[in-house]
PDB file of N, CA and C in Angstrom:
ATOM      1  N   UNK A   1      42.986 -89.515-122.221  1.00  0.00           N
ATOM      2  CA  UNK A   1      43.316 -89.173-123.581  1.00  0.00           C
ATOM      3  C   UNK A   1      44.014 -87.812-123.596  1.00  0.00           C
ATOM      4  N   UNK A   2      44.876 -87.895-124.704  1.00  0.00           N
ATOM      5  CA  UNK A   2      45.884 -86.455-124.424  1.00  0.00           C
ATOM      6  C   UNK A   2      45.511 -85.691-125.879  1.00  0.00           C
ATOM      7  N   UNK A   3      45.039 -83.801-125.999  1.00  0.00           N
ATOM      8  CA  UNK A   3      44.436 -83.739-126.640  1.00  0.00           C
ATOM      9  C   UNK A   3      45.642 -82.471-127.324  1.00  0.00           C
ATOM     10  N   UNK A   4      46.337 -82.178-128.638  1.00  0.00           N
ATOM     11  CA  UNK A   4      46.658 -81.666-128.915  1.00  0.00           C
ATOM     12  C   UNK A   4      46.560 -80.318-129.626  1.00  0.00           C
ATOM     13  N   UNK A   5      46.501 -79.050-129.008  1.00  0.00           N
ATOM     14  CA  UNK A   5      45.786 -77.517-130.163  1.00  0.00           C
ATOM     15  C   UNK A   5      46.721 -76.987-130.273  1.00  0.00           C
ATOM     16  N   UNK A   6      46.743 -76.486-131.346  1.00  0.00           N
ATOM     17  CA  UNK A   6      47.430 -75.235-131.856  1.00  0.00           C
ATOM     18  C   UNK A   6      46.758 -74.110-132.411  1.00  0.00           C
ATOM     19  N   UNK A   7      45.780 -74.032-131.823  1.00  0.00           N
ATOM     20  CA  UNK A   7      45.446 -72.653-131.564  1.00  0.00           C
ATOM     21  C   UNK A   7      46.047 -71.356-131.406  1.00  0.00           C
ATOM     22  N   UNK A   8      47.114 -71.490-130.573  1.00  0.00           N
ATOM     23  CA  UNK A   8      48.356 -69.885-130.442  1.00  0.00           C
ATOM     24  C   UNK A   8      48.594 -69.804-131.556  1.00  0.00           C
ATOM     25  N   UNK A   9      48.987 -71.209-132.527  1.00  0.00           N
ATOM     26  CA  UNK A   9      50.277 -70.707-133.417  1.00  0.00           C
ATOM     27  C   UNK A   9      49.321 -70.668-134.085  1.00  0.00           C
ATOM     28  N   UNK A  10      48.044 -70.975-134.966  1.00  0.00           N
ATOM     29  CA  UNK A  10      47.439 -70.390-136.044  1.00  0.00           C
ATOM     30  C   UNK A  10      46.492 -69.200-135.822  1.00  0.00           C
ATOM     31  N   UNK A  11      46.343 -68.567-134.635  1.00  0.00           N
ATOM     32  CA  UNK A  11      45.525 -67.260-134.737  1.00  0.00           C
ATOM     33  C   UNK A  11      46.052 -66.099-135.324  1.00  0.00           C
ATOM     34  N   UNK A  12      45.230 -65.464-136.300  1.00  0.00           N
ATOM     35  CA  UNK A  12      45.932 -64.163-136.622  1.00  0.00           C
ATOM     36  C   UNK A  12      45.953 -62.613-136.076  1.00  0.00           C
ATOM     37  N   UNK A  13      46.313 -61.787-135.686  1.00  0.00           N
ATOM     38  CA  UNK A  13      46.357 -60.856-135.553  1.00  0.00           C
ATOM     39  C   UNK A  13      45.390 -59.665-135.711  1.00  0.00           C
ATOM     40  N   UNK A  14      44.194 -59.711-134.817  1.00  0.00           N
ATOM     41  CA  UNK A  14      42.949 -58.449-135.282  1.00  0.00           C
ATOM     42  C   UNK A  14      42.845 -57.185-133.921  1.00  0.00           C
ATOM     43  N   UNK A  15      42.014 -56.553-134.079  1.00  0.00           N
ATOM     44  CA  UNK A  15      41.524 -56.151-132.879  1.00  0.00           C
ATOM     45  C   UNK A  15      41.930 -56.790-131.484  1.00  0.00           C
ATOM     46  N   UNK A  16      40.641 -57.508-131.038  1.00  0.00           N
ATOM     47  CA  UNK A  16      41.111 -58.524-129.919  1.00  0.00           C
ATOM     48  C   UNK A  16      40.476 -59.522-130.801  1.00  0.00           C
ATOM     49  N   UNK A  17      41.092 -60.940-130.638  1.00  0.00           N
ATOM     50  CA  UNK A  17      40.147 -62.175-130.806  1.00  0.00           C
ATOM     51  C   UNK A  17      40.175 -63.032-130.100  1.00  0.00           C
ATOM     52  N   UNK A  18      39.069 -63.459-128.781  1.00  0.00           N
ATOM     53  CA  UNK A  18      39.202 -64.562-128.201  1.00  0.00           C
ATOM     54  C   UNK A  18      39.267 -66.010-128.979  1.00  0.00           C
ATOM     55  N   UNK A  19      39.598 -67.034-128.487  1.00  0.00           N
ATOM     56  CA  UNK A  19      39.411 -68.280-129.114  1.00  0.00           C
ATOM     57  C   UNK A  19      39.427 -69.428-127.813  1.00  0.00           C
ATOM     58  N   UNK A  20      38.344 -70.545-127.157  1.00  0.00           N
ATOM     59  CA  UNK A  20      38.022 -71.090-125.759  1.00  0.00           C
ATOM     60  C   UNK A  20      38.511 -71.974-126.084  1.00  0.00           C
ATOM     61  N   UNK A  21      40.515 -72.293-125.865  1.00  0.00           N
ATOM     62  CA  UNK A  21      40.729 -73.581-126.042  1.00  0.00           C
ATOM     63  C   UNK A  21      40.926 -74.637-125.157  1.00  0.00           C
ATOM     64  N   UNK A  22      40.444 -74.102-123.784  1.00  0.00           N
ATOM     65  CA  UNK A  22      40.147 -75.136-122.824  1.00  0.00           C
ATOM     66  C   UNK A  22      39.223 -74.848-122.013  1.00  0.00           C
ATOM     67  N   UNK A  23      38.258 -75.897-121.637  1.00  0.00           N
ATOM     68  CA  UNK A  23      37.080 -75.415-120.149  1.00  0.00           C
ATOM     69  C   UNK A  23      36.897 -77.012-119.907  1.00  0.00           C
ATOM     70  N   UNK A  24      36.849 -76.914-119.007  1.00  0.00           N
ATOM     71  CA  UNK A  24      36.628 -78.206-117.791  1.00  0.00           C
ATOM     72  C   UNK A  24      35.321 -77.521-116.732  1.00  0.00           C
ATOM     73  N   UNK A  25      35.110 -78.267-115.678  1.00  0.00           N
ATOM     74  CA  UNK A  25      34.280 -77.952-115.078  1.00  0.00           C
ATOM     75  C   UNK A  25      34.899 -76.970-113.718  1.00  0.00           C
ATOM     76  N   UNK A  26      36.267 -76.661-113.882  1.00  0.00           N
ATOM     77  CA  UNK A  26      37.054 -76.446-113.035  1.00  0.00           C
ATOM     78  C   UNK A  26      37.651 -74.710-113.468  1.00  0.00           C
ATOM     79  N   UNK A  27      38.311 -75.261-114.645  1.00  0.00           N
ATOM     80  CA  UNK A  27      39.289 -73.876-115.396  1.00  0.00           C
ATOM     81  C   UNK A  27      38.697 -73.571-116.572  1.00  0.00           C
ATOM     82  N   UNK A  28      39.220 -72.902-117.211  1.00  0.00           N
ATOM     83  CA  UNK A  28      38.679 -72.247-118.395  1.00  0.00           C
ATOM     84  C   UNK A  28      40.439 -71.319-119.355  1.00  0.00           C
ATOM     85  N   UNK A  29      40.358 -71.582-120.220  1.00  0.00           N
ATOM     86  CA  UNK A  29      41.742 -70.978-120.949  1.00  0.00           C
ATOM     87  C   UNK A  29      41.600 -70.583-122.348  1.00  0.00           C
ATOM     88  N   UNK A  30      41.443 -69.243-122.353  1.00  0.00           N
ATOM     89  CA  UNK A  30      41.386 -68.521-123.825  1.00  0.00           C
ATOM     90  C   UNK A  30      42.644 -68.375-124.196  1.00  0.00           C
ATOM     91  N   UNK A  31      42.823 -68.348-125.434  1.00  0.00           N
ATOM     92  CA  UNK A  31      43.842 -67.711-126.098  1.00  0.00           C
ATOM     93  C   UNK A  31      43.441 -66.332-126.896  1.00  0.00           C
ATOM     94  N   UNK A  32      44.115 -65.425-127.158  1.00  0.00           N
ATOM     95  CA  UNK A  32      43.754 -64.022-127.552  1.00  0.00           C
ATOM     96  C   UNK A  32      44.797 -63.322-128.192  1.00  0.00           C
ATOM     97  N   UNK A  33      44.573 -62.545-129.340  1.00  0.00           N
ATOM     98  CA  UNK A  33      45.965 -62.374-130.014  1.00  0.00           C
ATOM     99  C   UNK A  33      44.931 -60.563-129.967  1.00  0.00           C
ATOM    100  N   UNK A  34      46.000 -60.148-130.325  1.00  0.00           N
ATOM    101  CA  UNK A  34      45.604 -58.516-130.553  1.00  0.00           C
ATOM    102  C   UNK A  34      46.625 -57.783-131.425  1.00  0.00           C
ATOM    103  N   UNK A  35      46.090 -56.845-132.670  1.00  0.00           N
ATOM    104  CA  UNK A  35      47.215 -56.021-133.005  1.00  0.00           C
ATOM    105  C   UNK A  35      47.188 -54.723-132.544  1.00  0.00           C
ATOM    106  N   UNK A  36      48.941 -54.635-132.986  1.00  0.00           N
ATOM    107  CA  UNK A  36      49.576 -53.252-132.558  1.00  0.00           C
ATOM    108  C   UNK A  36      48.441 -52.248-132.195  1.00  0.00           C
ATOM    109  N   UNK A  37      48.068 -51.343-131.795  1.00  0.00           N
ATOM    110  CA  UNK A  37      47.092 -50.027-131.189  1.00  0.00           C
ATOM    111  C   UNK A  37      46.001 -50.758-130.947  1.00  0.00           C
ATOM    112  N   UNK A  38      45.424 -51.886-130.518  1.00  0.00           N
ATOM    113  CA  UNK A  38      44.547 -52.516-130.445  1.00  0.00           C
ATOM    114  C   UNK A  38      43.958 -52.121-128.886  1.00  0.00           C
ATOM    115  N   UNK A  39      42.877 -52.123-128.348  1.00  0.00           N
ATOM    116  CA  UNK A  39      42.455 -51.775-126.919  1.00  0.00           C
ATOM    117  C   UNK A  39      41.213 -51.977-126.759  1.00  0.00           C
ATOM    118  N   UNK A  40      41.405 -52.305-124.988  1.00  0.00           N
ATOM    119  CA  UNK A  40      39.839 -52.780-125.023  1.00  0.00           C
ATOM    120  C   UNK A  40      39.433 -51.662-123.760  1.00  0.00           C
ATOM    121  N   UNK A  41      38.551 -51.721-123.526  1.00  0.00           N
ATOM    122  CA  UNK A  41      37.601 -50.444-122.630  1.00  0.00           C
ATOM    123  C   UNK A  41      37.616 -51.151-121.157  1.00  0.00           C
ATOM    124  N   UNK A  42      38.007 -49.966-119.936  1.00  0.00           N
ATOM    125  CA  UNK A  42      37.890 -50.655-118.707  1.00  0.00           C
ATOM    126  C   UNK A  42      36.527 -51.872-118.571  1.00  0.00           C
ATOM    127  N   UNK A  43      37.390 -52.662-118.099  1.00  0.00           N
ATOM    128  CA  UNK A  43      36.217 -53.501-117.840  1.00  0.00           C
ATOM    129  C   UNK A  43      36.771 -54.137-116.399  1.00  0.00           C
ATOM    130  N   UNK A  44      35.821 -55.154-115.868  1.00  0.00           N
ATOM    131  CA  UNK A  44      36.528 -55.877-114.728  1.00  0.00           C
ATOM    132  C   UNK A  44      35.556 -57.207-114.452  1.00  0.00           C
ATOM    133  N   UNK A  45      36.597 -58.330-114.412  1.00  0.00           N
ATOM    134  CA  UNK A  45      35.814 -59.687-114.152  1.00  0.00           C
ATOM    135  C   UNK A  45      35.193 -59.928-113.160  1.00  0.00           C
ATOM    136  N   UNK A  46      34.592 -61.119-112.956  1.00  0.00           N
ATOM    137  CA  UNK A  46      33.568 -61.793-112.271  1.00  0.00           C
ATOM    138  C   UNK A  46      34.585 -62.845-110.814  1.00  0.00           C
ATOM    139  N   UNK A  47      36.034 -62.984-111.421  1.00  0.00           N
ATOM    140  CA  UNK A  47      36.631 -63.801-111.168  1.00  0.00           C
ATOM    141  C   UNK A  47      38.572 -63.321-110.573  1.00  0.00           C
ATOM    142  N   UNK A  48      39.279 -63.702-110.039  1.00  0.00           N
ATOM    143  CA  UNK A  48      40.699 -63.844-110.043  1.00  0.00           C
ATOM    144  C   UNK A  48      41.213 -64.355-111.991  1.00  0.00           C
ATOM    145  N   UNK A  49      42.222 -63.580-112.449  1.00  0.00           N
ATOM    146  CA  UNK A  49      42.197 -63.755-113.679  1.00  0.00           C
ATOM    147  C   UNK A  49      43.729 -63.274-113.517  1.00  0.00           C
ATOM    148  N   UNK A  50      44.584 -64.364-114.599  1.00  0.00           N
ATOM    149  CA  UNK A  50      45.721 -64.256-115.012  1.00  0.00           C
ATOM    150  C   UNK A  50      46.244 -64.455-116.615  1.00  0.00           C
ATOM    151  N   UNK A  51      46.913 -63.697-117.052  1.00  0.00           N
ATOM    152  CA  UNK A  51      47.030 -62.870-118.360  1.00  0.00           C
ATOM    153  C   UNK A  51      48.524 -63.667-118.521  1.00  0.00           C
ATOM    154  N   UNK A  52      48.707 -64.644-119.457  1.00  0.00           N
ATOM    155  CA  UNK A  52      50.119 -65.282-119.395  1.00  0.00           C
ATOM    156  C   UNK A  52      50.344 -65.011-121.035  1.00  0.00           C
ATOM    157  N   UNK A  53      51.416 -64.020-121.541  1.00  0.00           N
ATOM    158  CA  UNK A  53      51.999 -63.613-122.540  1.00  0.00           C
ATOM    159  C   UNK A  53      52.922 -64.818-123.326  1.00  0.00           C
ATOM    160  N   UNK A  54      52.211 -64.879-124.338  1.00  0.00           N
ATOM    161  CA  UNK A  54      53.180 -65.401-125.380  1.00  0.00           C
ATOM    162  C   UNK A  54      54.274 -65.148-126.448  1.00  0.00           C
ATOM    163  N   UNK A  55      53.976 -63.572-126.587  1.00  0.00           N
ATOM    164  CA  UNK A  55      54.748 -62.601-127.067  1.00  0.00           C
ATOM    165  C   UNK A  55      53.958 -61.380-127.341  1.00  0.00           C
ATOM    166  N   UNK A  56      54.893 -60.038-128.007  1.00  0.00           N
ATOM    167  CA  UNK A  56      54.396 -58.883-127.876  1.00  0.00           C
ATOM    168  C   UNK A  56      54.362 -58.164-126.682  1.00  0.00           C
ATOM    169  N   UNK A  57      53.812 -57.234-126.964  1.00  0.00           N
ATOM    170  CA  UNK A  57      53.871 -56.143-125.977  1.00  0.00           C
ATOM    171  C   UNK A  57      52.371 -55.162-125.749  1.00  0.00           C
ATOM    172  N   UNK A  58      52.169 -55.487-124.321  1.00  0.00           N
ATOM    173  CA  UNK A  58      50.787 -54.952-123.792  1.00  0.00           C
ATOM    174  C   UNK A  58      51.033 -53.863-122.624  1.00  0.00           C
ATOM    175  N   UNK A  59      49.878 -52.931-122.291  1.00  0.00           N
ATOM    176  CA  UNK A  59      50.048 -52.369-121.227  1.00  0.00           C
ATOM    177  C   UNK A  59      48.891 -52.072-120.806  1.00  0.00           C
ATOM    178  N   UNK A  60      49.081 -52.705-119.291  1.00  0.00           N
ATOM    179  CA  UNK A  60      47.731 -52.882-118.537  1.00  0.00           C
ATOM    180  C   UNK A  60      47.618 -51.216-117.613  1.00  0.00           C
ATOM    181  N   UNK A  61      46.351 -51.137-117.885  1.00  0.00           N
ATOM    182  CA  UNK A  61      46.280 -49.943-116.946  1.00  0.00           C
ATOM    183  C   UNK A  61      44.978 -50.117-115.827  1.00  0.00           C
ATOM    184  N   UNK A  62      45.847 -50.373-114.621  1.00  0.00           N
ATOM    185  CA  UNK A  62      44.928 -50.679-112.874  1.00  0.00           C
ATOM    186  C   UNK A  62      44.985 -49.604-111.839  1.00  0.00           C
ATOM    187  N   UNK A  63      43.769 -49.008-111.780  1.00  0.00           N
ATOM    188  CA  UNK A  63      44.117 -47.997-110.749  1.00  0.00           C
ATOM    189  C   UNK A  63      45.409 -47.181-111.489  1.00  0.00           C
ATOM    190  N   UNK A  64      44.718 -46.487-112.673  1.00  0.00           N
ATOM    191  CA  UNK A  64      45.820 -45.343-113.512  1.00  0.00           C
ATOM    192  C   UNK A  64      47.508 -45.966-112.720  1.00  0.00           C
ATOM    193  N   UNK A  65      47.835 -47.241-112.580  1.00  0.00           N
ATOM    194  CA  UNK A  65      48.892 -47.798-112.677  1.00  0.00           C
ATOM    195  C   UNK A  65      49.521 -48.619-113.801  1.00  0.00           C
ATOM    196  N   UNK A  66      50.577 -48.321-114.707  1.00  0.00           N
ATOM    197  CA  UNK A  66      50.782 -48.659-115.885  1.00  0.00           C
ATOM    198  C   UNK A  66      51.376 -49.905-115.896  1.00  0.00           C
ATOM    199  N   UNK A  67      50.926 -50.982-116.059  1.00  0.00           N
ATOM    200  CA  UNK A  67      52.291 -52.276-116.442  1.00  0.00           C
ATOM    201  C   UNK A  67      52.152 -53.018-117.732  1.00  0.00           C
ATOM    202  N   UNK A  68      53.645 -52.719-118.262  1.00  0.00           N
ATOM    203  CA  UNK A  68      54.024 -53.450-119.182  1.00  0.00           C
ATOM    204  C   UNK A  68      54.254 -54.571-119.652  1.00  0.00           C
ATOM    205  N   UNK A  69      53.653 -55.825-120.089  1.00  0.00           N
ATOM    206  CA  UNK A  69      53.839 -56.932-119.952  1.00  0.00           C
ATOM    207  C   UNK A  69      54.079 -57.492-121.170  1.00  0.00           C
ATOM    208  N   UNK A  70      55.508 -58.280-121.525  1.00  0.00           N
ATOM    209  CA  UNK A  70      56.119 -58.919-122.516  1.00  0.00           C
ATOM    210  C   UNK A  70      55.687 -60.081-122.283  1.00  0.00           C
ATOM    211  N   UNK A  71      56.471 -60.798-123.866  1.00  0.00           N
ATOM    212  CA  UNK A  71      56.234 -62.064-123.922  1.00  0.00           C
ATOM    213  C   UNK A  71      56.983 -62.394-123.198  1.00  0.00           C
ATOM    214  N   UNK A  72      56.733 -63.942-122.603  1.00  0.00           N
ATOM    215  CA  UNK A  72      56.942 -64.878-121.087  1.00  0.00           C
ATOM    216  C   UNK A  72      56.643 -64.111-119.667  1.00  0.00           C
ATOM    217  N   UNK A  73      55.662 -62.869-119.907  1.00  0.00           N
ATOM    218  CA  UNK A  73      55.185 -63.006-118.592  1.00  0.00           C
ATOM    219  C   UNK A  73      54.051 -63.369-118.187  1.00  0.00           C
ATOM    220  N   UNK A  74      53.905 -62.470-117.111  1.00  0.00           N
ATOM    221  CA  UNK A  74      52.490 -62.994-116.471  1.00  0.00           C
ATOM    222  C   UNK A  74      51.812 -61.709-115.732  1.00  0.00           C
ATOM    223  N   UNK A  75      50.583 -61.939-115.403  1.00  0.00           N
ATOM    224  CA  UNK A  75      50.214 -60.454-114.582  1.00  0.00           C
ATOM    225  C   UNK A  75      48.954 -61.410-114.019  1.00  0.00           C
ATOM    226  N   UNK A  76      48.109 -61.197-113.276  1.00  0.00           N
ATOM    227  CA  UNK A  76      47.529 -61.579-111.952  1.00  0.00           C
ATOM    228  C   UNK A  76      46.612 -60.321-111.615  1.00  0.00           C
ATOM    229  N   UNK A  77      45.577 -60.448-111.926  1.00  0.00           N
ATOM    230  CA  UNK A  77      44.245 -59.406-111.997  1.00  0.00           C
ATOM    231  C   UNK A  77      43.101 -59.575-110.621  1.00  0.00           C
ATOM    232  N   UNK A  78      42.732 -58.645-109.488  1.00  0.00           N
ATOM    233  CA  UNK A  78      42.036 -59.371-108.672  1.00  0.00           C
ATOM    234  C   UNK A  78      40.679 -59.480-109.428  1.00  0.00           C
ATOM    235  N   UNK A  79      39.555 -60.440-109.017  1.00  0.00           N
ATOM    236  CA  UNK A  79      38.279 -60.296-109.157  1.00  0.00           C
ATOM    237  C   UNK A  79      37.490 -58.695-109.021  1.00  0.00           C
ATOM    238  N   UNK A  80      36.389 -58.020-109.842  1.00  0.00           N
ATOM    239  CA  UNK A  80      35.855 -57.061-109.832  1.00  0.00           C
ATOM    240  C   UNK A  80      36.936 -56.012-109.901  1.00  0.00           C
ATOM    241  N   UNK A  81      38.678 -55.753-110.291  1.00  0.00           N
ATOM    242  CA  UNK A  81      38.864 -54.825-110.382  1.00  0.00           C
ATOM    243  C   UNK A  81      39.188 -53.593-111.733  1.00  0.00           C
ATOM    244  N   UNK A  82      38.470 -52.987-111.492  1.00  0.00           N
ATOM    245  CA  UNK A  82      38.492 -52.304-113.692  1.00  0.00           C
ATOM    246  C   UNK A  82      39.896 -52.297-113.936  1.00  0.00           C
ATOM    247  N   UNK A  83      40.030 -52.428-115.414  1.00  0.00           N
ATOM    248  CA  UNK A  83      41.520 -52.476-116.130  1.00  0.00           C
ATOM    249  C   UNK A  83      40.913 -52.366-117.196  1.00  0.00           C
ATOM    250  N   UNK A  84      42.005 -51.640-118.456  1.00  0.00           N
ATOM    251  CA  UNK A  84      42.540 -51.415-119.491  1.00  0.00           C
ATOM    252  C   UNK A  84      43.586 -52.251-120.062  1.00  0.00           C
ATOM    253  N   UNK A  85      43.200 -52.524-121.509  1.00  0.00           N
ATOM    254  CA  UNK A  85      44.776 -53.106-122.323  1.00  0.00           C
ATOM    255  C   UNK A  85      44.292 -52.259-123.025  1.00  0.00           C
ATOM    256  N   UNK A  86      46.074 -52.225-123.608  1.00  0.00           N
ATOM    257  CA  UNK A  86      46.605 -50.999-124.894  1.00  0.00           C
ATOM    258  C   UNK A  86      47.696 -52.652-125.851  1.00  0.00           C
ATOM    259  N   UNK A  87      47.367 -52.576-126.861  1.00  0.00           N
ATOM    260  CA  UNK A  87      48.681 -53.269-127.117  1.00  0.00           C
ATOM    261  C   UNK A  87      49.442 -52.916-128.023  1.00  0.00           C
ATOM    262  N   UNK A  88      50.918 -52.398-127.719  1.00  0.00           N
ATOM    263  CA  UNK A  88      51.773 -51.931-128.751  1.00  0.00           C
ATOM    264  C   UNK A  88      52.507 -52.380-129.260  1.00  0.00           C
ATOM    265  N   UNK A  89      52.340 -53.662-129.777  1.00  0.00           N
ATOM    266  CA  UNK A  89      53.337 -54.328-130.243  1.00  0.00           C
ATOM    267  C   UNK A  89      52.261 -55.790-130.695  1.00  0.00           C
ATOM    268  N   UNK A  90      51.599 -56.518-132.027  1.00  0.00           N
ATOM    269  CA  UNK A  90      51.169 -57.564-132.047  1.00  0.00           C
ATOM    270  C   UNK A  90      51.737 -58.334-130.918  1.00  0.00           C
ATOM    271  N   UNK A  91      50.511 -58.887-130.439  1.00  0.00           N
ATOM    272  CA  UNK A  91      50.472 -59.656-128.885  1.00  0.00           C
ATOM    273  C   UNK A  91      49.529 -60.898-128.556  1.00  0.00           C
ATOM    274  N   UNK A  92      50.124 -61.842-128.619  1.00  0.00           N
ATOM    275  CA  UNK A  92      49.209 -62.962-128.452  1.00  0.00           C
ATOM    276  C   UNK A  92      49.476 -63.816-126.830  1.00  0.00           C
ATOM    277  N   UNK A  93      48.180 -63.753-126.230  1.00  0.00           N
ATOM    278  CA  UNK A  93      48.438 -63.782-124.620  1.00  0.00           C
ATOM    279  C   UNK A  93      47.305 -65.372-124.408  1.00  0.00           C
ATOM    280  N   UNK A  94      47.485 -66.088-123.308  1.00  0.00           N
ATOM    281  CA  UNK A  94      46.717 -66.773-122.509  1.00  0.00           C
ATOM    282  C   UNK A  94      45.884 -66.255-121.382  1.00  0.00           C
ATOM    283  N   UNK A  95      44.554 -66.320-121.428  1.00  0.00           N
ATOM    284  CA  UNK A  95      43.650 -65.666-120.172  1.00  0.00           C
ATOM    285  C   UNK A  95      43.184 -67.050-119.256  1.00  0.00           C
ATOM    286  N   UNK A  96      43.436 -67.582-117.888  1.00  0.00           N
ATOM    287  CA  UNK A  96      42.969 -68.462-117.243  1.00  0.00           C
ATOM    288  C   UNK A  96      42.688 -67.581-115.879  1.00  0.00           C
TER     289      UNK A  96
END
């Protein structure tokens, strides 16, 4: 069965807001929108984690290394390592 969300296109714009629009026993795929000056506090996962941009503008900070990540990219996080988002620009991203 083929299951259709639109989840990206109706989330609005807060702080951070997760929303779990996929988990299997395998993957897992949030969607997350954030506004402009929005930020979250070093933290660091449990897991390998990739940040796939749908638009806006974020900036990751790893090892006080700054990257900027627009919509259509991607960024690639190892397991256990601390990071920062800043987002300057309303930004709605994919976390798998």
């Amino acid at each position: 069965m083929y299951i259709i969300n639109n989840i990206v296109e109706v989330q609005c714009f807060c702080q951070f807001n997760f929303e779990k629009t996929v988990k299997t026993n395998t993957s897992e795929i949030l969607s997350t929108d954030s506004e402009k000056g929005a930020f979250l506090f070093e933290h660091s996962l449990l897991k390998y984690t990739h940040y796939c941009a749908v638009e806006g503008k974020l900036v990751f900070n790893i090892n006080q290394k700054f990257f900027h990540l627009m919509g259509q990219q991607y960024v690639s996080i190892s397991k256990k390592r601390p990071y920062r988002i800043k987002a300057n620009k309303n930004f709605q991203f994919l976390i798998t």
